[in-house]
N, C-alpha and C. Protein backbone atom coordinates (compact mmCIF):
# COMPACT_ATOMS: atom_id res chain seq x y z
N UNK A 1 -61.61 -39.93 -69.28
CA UNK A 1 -60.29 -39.37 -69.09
C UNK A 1 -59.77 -38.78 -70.40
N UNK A 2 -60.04 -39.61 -71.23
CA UNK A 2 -59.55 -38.84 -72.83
C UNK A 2 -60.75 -39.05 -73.50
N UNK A 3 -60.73 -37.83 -74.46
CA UNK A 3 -61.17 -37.55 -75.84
C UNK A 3 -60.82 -37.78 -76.82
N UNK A 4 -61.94 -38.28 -77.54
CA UNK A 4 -61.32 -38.79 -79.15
C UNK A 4 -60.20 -38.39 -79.57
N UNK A 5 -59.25 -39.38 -80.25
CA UNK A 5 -57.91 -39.39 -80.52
C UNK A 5 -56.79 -38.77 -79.23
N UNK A 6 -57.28 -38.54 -78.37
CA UNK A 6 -56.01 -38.34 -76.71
C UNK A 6 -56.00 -39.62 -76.04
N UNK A 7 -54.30 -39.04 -76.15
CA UNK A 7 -54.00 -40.33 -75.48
C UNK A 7 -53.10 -39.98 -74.34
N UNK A 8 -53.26 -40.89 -73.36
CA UNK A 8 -52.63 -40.34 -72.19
C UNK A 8 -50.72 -40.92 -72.24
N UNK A 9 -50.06 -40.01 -71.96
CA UNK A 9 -48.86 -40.16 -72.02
C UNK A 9 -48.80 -41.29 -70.73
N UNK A 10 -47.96 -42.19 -70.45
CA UNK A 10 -47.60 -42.86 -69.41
C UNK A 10 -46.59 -42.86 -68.15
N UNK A 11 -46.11 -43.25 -67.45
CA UNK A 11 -44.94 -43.04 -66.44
C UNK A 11 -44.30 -43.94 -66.64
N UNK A 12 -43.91 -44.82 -67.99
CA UNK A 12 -42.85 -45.40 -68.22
C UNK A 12 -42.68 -45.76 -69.61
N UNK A 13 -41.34 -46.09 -70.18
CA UNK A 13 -40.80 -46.36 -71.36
C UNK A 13 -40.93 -47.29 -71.96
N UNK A 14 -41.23 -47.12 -73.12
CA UNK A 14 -40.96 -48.81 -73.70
C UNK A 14 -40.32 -49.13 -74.02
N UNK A 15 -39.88 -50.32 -75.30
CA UNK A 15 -39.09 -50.87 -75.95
C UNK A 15 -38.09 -49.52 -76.60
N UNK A 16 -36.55 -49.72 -76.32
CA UNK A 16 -35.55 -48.43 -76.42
C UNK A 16 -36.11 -47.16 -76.43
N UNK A 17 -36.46 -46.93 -74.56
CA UNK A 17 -37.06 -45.75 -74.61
C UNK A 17 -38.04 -44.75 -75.02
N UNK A 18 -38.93 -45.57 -76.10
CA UNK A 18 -39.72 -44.74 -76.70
C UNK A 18 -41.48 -45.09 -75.36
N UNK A 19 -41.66 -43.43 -75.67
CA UNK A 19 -43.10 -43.22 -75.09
C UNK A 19 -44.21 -44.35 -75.20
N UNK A 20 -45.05 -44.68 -74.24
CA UNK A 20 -45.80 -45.47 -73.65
C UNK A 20 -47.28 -44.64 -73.42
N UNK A 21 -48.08 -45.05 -74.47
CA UNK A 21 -49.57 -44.18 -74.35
C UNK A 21 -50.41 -45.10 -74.58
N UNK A 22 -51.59 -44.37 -73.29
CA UNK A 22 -53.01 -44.97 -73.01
C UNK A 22 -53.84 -44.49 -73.57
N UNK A 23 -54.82 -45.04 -74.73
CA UNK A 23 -56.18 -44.85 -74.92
C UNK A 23 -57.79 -45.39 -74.17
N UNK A 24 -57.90 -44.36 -73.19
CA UNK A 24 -59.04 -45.44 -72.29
C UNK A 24 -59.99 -43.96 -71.51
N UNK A 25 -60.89 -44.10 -72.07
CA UNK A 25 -61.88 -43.28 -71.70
C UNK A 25 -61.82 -43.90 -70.05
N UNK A 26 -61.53 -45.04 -69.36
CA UNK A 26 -62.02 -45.66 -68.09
C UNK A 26 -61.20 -44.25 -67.11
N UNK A 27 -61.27 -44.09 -66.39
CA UNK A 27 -60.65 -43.17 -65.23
C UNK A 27 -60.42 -44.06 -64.28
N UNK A 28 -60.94 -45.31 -63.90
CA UNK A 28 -60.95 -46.49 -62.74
C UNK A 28 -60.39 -47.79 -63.55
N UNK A 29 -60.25 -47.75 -64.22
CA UNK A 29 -59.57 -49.05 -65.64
C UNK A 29 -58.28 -48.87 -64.54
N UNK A 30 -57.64 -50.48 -64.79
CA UNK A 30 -56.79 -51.04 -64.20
C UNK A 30 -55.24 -50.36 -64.69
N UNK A 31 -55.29 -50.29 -66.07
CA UNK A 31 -53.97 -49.67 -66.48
C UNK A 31 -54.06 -47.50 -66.47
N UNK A 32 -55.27 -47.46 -65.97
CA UNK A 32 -54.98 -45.45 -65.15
C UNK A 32 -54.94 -45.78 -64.00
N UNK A 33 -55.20 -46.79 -63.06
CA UNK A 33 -54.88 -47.06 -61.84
C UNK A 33 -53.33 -47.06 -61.66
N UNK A 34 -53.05 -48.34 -62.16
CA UNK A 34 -51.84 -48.28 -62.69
C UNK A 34 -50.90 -47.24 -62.85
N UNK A 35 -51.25 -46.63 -63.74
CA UNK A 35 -50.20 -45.16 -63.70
C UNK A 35 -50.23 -43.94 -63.00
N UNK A 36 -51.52 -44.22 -62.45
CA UNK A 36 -51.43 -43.32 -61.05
C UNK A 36 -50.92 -43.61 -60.13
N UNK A 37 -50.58 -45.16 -59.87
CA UNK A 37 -49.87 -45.58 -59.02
C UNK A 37 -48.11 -45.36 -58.96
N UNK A 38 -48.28 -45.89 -60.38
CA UNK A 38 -46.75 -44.97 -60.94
C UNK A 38 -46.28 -44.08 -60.32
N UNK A 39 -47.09 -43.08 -60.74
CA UNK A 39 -46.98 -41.80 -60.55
C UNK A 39 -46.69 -41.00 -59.49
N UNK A 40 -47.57 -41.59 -58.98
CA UNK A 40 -47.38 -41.64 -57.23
C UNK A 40 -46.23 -41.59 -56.37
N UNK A 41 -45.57 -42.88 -56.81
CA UNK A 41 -44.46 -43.00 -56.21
C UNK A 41 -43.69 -42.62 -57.27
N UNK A 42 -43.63 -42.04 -57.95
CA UNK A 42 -42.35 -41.48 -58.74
C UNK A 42 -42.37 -39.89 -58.07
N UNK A 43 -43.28 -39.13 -57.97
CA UNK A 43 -43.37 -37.57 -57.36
C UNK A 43 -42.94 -38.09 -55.64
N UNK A 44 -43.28 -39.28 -54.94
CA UNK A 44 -42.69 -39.30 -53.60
C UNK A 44 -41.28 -39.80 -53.92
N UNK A 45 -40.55 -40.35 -54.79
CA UNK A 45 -39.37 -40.84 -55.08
C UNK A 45 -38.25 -39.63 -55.04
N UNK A 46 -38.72 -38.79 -56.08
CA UNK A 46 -38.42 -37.45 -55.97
C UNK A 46 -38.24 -36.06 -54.68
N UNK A 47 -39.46 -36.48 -53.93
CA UNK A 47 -39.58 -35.57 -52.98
C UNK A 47 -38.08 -36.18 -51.95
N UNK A 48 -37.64 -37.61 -52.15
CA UNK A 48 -36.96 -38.41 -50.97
C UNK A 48 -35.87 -37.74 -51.15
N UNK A 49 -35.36 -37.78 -53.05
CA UNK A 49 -34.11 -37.65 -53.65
C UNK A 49 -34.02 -36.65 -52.75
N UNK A 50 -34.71 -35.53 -52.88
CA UNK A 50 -34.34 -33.98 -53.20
C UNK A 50 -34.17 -33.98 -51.81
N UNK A 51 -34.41 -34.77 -50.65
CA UNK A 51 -34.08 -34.41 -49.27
C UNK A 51 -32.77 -35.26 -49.16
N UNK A 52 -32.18 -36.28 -49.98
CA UNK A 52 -30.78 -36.83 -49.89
C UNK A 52 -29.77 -36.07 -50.25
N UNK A 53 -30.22 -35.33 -51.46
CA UNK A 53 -29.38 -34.00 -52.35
C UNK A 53 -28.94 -33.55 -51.42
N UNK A 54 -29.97 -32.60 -50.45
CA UNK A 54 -29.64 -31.38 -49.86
C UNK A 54 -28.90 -31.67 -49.02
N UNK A 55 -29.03 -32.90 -48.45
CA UNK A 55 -28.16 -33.47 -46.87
C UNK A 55 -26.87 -33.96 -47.63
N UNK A 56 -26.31 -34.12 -48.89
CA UNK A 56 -25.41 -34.74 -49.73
C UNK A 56 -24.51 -33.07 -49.72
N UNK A 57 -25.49 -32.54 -50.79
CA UNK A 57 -24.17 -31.11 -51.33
C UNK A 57 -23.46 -30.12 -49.93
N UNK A 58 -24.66 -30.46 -48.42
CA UNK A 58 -24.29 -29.37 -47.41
C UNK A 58 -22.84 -30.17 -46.96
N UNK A 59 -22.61 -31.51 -46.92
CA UNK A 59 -21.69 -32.37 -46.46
C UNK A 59 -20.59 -32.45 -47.00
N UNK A 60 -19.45 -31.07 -46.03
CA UNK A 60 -18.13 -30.97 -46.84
C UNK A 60 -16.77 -31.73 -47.23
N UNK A 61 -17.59 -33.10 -46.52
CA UNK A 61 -16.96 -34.00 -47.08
C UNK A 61 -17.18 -34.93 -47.31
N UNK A 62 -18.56 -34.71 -48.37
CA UNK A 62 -19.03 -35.57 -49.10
C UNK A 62 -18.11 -36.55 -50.25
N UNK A 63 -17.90 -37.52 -50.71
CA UNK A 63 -17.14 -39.01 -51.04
C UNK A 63 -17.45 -37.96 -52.92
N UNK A 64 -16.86 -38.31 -53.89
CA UNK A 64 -16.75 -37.28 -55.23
C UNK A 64 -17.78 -38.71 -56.17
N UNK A 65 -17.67 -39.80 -55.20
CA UNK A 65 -18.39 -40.73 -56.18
C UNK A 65 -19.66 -40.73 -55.45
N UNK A 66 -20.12 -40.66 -54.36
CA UNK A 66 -21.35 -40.29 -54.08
C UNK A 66 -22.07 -39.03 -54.49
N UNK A 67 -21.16 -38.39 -54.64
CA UNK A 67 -21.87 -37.02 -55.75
C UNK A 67 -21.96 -37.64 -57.46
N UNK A 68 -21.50 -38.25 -57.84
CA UNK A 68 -21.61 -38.81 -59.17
C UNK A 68 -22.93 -39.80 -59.74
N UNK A 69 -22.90 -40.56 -58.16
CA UNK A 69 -24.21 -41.19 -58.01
C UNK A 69 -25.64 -40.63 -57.68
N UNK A 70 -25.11 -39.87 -57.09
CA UNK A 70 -26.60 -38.91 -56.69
C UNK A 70 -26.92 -38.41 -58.10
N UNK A 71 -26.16 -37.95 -58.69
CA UNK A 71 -26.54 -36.97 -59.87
C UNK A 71 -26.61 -38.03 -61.08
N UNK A 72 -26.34 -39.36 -61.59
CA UNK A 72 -26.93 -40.42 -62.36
C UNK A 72 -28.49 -40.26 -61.56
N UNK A 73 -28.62 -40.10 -60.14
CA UNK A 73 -30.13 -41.20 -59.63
C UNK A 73 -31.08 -40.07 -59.99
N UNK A 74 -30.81 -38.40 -59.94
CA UNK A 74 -31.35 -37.35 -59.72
C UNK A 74 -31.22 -37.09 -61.21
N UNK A 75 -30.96 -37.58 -61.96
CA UNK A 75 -30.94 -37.36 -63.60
C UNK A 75 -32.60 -38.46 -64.12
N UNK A 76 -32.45 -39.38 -63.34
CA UNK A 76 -33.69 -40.33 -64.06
C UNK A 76 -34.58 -40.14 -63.10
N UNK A 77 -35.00 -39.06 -61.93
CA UNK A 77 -35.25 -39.21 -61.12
C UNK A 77 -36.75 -37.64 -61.60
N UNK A 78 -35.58 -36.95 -62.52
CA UNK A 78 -36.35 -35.52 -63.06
C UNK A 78 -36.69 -36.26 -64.23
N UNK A 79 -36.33 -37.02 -64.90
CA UNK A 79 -37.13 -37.40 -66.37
C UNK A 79 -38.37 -38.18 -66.06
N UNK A 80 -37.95 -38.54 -64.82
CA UNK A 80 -39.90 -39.11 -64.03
C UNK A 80 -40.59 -38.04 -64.10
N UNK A 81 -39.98 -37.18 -63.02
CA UNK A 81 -41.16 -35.95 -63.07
C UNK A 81 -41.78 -35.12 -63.85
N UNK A 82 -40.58 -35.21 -64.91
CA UNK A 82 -40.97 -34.07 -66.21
C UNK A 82 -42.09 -35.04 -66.97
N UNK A 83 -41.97 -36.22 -67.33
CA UNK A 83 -42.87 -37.23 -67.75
C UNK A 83 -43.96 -37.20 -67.03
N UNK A 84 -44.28 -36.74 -66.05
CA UNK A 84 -45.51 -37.01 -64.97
C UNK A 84 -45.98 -35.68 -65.32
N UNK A 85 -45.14 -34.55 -65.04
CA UNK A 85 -46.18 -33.42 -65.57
C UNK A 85 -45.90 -32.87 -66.79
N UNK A 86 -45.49 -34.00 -67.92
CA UNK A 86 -46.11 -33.37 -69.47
C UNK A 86 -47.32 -34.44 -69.04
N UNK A 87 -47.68 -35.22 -68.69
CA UNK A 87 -48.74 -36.26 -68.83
C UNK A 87 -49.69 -35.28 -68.36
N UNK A 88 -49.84 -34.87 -67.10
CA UNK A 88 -50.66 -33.94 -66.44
C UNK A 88 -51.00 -33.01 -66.79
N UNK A 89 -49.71 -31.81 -67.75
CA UNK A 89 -50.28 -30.88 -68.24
C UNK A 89 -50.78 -31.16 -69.52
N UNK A 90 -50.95 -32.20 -70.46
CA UNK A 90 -51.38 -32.51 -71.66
C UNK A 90 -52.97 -32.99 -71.17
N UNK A 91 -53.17 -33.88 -69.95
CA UNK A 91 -54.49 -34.01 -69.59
C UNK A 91 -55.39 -32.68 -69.60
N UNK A 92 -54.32 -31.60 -68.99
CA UNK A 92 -55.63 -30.15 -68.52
C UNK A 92 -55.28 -29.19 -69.97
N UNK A 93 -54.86 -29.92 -71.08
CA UNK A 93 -54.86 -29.41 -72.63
C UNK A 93 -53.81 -28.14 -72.19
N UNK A 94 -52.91 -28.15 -71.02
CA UNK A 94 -51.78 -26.91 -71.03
C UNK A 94 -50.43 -26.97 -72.12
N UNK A 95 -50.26 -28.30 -73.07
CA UNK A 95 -48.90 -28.42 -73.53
C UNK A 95 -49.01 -29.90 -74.50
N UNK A 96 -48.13 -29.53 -75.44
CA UNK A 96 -47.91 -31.11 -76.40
C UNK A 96 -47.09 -31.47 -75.28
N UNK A 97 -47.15 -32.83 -75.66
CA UNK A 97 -46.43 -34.03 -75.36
C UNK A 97 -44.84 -33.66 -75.33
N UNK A 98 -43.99 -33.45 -74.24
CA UNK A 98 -42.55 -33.36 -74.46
C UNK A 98 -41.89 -34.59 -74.95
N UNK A 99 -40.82 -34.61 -75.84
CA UNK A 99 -40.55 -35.62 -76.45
C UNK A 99 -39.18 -36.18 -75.58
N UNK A 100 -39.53 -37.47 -75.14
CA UNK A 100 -38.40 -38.31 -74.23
C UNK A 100 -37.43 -38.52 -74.88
């Protein structure tokens, strides 16, 4: 999965937010399982949001704190995804590492 000195970015944070990277040639190793699993459900987490959004903003009388909440959940909801595909595009060598 990686080449000398690459390291795979992760799908979660560590200690105050800072980036979480894998060094493991394994592709079947328990911790790339792991973050594929992550991963997984963070891009279906996303796909759910984005169908609550749409049924949220069409609803003209939608509650001003359920719009407040949607947009906290849909704020950590894109820093998954953007984290999932700098990981992805740094695997196919398209991009540095975006910084969290």
């Amino acid at each position: 999965m990686t080449t000398q000195n690459e390291l795979r970015l992760l799908p979660w944070s560590g200690p105050e937010g800072k980036p979480c990277y894998l060094s493991t040639d394994e592709r079947g190793g328990y911790m790339s399982r792991l973050a594929n699993n992550i991963e997984a459900d963070q891009l279906e987490t996303a796909a759910s949001m984005l169908d609550h959004a749409s049924d949220l903003f069409e609803d003209q009388d939608a509650d001003p704190e359920d719009l407040r909440r949607l947009t906290g959940e849909l704020t950590g909801t894109l820093r998954d995804v953007l984290r999932v595909a700098t990981s992805r595009g740094h695997l196919l060598g398209m991009s540095e590492p975006h910084r969290f």
